[in-house]
C-alpha atoms as a PDB file:
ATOM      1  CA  UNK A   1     135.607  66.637  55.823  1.00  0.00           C
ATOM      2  CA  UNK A   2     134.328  68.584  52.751  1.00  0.00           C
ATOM      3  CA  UNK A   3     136.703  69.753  50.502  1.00  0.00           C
ATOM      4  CA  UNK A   4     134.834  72.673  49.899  1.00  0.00           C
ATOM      5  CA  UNK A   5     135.136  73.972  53.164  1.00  0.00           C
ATOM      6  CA  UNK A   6     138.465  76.015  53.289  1.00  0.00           C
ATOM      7  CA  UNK A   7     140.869  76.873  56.004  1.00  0.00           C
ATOM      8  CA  UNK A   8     139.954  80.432  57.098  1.00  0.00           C
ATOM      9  CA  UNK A   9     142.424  81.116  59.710  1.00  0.00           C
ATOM     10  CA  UNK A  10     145.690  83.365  59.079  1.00  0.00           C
ATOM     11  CA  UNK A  11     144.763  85.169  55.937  1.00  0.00           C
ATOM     12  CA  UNK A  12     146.075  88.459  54.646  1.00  0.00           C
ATOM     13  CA  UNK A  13     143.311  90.163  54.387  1.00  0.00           C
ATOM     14  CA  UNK A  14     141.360  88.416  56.624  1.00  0.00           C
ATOM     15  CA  UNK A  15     138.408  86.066  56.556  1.00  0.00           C
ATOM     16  CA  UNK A  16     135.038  88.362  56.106  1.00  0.00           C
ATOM     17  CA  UNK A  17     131.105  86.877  57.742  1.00  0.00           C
ATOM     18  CA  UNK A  18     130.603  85.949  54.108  1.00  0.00           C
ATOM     19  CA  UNK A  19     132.950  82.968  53.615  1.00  0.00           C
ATOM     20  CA  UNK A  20     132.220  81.932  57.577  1.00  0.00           C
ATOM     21  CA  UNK A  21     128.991  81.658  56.334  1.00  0.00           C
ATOM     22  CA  UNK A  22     129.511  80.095  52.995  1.00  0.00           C
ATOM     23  CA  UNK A  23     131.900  77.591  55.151  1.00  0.00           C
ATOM     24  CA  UNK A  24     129.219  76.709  57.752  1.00  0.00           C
ATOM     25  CA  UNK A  25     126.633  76.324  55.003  1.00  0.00           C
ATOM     26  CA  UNK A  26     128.768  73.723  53.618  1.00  0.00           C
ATOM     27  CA  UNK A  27     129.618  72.297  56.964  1.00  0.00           C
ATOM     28  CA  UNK A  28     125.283  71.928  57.427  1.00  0.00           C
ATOM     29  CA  UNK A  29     124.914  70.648  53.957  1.00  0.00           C
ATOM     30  CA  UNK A  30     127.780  67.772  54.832  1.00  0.00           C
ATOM     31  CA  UNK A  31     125.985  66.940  57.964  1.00  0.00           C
ATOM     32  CA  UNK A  32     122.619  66.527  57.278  1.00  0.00           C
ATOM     33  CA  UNK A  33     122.994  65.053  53.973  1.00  0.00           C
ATOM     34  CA  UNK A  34     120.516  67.680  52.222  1.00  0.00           C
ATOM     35  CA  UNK A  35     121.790  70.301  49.733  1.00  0.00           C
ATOM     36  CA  UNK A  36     118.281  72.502  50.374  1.00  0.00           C
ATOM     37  CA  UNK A  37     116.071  71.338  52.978  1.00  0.00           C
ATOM     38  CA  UNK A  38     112.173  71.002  52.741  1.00  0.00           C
ATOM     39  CA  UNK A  39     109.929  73.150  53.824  1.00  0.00           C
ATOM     40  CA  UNK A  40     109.608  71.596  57.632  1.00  0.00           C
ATOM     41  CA  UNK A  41     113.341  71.221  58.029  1.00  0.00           C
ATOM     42  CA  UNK A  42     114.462  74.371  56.411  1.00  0.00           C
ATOM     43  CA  UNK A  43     114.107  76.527  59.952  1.00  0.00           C
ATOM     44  CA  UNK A  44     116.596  74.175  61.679  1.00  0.00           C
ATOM     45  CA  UNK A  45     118.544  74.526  59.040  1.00  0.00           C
ATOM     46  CA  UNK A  46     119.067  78.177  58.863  1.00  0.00           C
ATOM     47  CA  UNK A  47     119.236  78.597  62.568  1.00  0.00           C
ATOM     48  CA  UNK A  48     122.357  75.530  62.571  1.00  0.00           C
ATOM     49  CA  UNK A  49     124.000  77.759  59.711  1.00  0.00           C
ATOM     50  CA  UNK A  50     123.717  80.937  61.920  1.00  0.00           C
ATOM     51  CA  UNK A  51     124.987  78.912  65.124  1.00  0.00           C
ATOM     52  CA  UNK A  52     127.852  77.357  63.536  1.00  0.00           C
ATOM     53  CA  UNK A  53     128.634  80.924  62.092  1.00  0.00           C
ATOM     54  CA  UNK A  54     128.697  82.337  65.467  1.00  0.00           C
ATOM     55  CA  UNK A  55     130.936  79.670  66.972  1.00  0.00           C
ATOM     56  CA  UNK A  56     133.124  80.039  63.672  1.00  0.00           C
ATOM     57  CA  UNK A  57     133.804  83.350  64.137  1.00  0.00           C
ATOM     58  CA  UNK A  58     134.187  83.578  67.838  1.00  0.00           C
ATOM     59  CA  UNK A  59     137.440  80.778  67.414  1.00  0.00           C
ATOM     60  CA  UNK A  60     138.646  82.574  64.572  1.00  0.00           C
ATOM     61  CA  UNK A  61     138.748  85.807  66.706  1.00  0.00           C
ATOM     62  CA  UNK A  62     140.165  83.721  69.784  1.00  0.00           C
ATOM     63  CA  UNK A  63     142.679  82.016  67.585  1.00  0.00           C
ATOM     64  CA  UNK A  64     146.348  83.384  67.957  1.00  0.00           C
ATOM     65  CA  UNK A  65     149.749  82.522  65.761  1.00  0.00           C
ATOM     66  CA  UNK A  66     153.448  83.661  65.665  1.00  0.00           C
ATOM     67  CA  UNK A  67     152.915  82.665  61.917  1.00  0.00           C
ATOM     68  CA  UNK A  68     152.845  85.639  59.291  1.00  0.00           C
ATOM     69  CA  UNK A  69     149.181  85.661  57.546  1.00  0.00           C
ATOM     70  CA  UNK A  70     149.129  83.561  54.518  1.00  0.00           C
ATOM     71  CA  UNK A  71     148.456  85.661  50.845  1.00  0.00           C
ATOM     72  CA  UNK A  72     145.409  84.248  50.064  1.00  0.00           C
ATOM     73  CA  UNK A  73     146.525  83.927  46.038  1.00  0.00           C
ATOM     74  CA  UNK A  74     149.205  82.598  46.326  1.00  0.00           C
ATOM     75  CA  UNK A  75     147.816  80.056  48.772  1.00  0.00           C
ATOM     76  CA  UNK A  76     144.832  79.691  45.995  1.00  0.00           C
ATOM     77  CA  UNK A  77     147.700  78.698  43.069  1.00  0.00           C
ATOM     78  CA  UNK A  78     149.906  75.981  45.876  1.00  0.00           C
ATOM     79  CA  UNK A  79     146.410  74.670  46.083  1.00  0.00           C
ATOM     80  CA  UNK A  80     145.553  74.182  42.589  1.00  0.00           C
ATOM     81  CA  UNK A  81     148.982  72.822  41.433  1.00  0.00           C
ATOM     82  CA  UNK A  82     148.743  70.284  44.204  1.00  0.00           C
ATOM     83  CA  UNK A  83     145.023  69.229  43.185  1.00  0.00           C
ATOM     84  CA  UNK A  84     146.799  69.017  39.270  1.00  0.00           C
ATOM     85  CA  UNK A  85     149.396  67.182  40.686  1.00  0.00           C
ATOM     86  CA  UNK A  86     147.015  64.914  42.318  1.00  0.00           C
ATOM     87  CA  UNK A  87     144.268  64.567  39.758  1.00  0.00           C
ATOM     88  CA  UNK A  88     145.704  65.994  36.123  1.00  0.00           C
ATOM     89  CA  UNK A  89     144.580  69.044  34.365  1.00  0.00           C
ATOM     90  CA  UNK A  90     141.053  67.835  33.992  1.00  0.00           C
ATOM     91  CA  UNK A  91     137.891  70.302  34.145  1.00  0.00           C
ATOM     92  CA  UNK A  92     135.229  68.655  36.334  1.00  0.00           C
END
């Protein structure tokens, strides 16, 4: 999967349409290969970002847990010392 499409469920505060969007804009751009479709494609493109952001937020909404919500910060900094664990302290 992309690894710019981040988990969205369980958050303190909670996920907004913005980053279901960005994520299903990512998911799309994985998908179909294209980063910004031409002209002729660029209608089935926005309507699969829109579906995919309906779906998105419908399971997010269904979606219970007995889990507390996660801080998204300090989820943010576990991430990043994991990726510099992983890969060094380099700037890509």
């Amino acid at each position: 999967m992309c690894r710019n499409i981040k988990m969205l469920f369980n958050f303190d505060p909670p996920v907004t349409p913005d980053e279901i969007r960005a994520a299903s804009l990512q998911f799309v751009r994985k998908i179909s290969g294209f980063n910004k479709p031409s002209k002729a494609n660029e209608e089935a493109f926005i309507s699969a970002i829109n579906a995919i952001s309906s779906v998105s937020a419908d399971l997010l909404n269904s979606l219970e847990t007995n889990s507390p919500p996660k801080n998204r910060d300090e989820e943010a900094a576990r991430l990043k010392a994991r990726n510099v664990e992983r890969f060094g302290d380099r700037k890509v």
